[in-house]
PDB file of N, CA and C in Angstrom:
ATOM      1  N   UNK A   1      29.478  -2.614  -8.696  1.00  0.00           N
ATOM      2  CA  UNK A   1      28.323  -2.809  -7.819  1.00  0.00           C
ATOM      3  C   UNK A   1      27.158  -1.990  -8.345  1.00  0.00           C
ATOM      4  N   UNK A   2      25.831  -2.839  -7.906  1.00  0.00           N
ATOM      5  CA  UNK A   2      24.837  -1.924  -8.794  1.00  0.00           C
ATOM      6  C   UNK A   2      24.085  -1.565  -7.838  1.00  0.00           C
ATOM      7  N   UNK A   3      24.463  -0.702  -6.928  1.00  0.00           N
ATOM      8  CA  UNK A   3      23.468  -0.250  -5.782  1.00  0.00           C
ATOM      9  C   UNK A   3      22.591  -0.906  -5.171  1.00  0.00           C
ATOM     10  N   UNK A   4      22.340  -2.031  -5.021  1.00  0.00           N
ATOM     11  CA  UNK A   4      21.101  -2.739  -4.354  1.00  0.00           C
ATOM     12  C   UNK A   4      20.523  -3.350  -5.795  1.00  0.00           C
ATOM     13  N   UNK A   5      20.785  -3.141  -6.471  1.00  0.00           N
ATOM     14  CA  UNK A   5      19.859  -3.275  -7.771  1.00  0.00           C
ATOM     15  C   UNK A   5      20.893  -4.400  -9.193  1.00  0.00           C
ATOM     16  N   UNK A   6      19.759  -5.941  -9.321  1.00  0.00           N
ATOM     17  CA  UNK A   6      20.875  -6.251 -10.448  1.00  0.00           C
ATOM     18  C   UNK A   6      20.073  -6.119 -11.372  1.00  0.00           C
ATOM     19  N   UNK A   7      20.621  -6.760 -12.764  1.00  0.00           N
ATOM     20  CA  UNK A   7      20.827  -7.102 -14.038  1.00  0.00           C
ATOM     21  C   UNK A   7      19.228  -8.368 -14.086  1.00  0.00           C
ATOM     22  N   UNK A   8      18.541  -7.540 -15.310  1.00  0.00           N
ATOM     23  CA  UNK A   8      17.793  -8.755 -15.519  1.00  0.00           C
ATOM     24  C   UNK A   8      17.902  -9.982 -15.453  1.00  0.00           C
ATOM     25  N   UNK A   9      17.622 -11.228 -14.598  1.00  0.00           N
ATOM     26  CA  UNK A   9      17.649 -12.521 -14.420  1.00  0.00           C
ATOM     27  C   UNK A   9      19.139 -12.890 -13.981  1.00  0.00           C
ATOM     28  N   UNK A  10      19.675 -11.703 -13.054  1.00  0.00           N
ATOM     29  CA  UNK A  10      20.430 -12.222 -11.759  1.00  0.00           C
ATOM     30  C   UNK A  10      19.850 -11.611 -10.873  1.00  0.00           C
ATOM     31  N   UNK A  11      18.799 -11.787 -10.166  1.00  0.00           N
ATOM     32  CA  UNK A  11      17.973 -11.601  -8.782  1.00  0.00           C
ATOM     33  C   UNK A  11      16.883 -12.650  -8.662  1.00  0.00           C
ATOM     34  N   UNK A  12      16.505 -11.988  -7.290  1.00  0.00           N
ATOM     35  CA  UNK A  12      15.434 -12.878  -7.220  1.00  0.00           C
ATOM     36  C   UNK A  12      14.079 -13.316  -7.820  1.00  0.00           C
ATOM     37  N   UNK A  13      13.562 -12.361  -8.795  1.00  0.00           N
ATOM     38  CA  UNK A  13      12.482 -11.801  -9.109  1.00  0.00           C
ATOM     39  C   UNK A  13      12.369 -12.990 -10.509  1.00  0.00           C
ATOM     40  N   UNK A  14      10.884 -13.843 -10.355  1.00  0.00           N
ATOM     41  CA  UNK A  14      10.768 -14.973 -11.366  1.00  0.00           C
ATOM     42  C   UNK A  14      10.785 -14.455 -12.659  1.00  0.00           C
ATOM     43  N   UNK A  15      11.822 -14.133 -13.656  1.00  0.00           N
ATOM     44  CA  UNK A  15      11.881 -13.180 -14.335  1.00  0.00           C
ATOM     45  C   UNK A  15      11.331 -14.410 -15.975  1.00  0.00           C
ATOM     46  N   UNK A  16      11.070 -15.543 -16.066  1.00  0.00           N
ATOM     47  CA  UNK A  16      10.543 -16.451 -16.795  1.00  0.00           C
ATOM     48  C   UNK A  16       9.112 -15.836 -16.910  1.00  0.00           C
ATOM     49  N   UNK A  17       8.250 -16.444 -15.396  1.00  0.00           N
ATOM     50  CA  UNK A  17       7.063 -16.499 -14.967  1.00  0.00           C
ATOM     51  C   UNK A  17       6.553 -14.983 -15.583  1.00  0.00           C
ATOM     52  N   UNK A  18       7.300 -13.777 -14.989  1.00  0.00           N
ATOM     53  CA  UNK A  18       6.407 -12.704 -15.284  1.00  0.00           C
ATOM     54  C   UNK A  18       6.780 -12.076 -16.687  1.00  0.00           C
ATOM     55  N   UNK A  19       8.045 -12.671 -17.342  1.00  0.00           N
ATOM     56  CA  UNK A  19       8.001 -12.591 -19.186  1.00  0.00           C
ATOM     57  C   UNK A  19       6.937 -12.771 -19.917  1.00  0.00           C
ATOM     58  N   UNK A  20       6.393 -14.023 -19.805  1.00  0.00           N
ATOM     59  CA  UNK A  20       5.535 -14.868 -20.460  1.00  0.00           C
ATOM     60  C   UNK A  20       4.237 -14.359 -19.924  1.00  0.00           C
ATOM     61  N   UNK A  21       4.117 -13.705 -18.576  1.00  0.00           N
ATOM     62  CA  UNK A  21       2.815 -13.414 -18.317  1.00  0.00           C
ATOM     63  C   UNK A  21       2.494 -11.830 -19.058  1.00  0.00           C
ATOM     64  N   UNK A  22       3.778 -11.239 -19.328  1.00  0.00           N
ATOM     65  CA  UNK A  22       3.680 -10.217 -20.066  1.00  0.00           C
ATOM     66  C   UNK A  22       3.598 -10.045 -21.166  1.00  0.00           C
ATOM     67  N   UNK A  23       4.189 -11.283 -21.719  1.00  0.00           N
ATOM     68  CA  UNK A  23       3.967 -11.301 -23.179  1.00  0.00           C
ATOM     69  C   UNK A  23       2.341 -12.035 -24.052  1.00  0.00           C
ATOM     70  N   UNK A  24       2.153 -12.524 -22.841  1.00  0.00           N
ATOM     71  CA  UNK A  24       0.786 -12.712 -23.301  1.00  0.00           C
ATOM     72  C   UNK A  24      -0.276 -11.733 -23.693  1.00  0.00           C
ATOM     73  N   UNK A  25       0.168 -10.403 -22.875  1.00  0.00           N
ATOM     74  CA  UNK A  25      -0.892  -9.441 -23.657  1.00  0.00           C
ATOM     75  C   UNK A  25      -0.282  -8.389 -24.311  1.00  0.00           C
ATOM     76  N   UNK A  26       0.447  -9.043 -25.407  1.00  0.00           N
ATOM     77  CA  UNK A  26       1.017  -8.168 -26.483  1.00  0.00           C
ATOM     78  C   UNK A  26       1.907  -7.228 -26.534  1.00  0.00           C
ATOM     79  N   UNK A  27       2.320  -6.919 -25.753  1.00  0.00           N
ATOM     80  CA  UNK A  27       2.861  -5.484 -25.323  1.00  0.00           C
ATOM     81  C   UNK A  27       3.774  -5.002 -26.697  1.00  0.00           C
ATOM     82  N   UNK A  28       4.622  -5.755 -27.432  1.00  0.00           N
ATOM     83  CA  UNK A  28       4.955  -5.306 -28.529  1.00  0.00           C
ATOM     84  C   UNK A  28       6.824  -4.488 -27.929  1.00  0.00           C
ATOM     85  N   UNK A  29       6.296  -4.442 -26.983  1.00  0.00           N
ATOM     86  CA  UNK A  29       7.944  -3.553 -26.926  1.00  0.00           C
ATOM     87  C   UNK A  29       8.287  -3.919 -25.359  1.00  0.00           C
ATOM     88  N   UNK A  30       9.270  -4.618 -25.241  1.00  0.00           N
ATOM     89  CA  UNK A  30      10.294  -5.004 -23.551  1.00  0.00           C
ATOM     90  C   UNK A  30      11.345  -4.038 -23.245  1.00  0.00           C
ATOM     91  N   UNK A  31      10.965  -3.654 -22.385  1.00  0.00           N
ATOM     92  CA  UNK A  31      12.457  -2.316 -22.056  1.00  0.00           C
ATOM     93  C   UNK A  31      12.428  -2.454 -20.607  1.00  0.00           C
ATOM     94  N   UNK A  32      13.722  -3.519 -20.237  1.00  0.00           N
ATOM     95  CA  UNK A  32      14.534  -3.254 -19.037  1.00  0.00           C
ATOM     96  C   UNK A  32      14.637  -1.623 -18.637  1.00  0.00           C
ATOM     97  N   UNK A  33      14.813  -1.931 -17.323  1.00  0.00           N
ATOM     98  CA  UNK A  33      15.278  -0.491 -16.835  1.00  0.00           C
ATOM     99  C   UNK A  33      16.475  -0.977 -15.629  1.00  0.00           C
ATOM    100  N   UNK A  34      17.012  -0.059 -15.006  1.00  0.00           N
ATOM    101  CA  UNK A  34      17.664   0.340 -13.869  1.00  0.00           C
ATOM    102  C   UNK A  34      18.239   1.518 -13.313  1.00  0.00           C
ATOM    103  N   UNK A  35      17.750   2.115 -12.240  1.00  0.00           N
ATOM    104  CA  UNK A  35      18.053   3.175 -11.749  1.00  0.00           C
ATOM    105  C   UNK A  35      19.692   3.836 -12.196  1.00  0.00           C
ATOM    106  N   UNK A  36      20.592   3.051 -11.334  1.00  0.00           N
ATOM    107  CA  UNK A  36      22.228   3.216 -11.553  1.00  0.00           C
ATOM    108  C   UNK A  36      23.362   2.025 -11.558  1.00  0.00           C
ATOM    109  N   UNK A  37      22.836   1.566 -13.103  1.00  0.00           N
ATOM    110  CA  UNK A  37      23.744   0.412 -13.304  1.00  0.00           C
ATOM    111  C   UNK A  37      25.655   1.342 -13.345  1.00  0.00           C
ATOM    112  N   UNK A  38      26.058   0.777 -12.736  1.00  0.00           N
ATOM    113  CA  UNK A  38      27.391   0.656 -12.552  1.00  0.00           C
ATOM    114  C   UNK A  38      28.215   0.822 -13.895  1.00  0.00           C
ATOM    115  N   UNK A  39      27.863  -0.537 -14.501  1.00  0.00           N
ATOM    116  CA  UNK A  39      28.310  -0.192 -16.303  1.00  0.00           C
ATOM    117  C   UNK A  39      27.143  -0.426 -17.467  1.00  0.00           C
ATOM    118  N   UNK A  40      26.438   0.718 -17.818  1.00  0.00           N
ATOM    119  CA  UNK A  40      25.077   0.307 -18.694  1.00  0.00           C
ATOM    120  C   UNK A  40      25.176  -0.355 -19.542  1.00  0.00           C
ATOM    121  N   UNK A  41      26.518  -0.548 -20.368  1.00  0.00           N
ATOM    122  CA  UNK A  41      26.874  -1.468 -21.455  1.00  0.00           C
ATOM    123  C   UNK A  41      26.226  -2.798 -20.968  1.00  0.00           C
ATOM    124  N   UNK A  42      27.192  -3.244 -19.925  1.00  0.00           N
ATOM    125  CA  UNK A  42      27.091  -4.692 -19.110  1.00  0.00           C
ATOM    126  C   UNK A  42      25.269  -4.807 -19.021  1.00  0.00           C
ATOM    127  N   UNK A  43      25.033  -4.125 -18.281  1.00  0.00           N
ATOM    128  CA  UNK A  43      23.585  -4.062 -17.643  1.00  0.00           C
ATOM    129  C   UNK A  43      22.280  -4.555 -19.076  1.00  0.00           C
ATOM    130  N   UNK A  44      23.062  -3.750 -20.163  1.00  0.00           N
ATOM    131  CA  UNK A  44      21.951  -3.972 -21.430  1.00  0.00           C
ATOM    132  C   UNK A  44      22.308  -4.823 -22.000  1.00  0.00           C
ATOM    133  N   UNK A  45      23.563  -5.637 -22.010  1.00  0.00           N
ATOM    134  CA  UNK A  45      24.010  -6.794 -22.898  1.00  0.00           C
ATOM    135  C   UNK A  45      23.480  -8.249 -21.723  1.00  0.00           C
ATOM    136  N   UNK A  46      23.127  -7.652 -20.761  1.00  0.00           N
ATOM    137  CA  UNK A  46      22.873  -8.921 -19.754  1.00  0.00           C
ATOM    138  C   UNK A  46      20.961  -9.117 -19.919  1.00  0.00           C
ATOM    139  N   UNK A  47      20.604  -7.927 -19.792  1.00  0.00           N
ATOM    140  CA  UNK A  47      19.039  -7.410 -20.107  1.00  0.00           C
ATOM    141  C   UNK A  47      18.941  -8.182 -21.835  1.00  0.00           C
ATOM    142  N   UNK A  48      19.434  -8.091 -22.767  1.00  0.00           N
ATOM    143  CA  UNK A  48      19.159  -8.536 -23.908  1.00  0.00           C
ATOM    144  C   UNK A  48      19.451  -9.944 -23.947  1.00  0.00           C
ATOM    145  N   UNK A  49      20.403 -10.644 -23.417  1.00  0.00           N
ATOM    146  CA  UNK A  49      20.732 -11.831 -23.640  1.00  0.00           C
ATOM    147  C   UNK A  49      19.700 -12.533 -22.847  1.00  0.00           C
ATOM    148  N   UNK A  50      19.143 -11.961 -21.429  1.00  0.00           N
ATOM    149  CA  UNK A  50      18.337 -13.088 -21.097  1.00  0.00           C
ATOM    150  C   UNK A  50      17.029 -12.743 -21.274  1.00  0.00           C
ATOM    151  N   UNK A  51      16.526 -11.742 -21.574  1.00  0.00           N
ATOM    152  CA  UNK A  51      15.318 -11.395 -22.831  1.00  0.00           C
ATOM    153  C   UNK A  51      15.204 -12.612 -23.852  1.00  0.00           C
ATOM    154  N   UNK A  52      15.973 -12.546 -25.011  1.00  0.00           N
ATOM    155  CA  UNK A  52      16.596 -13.142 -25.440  1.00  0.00           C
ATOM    156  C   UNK A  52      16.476 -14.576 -25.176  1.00  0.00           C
ATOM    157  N   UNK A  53      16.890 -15.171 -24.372  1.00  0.00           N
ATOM    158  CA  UNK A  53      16.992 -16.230 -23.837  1.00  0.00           C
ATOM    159  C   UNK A  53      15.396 -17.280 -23.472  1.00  0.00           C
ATOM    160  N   UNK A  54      14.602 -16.110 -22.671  1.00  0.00           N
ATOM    161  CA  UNK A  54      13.442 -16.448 -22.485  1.00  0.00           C
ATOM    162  C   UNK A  54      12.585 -16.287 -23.561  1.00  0.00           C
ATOM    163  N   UNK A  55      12.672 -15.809 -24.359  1.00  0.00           N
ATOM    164  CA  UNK A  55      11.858 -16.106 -26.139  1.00  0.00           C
ATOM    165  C   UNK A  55      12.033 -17.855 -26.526  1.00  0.00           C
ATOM    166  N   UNK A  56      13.048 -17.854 -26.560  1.00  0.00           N
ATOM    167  CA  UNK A  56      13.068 -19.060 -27.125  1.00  0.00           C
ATOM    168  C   UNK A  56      11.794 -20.245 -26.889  1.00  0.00           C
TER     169      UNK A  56
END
């Protein structure tokens, strides 16, 4: 359990919409966060894959 808190692009939050609105002004570097992921492994392999995912 992740305290109230999930994994990039399992919640509610339009995580497409505000990628692309972020990547429009360059930012050069994406870094997920989370307070107290449960297992950080999981948490960053889920954060990269759908990073990841939304590039395409």
């Amino acid at each position: 359990m992740e305290v109230g808190w999930a994994a990039t692009g399992g919640d509610i939050i339009d995580w497409e919409n505000s990628y692309h609105s972020s990547a429009r002004q360059k930012p050069g570097i994406s870094s997920p966060s989370m307070t107290n992921p449960a297992d950080w492994r999981r948490f960053a392999r889920r954060a990269i894959e759908h990073i990841e995912a939304l590039s395409l």
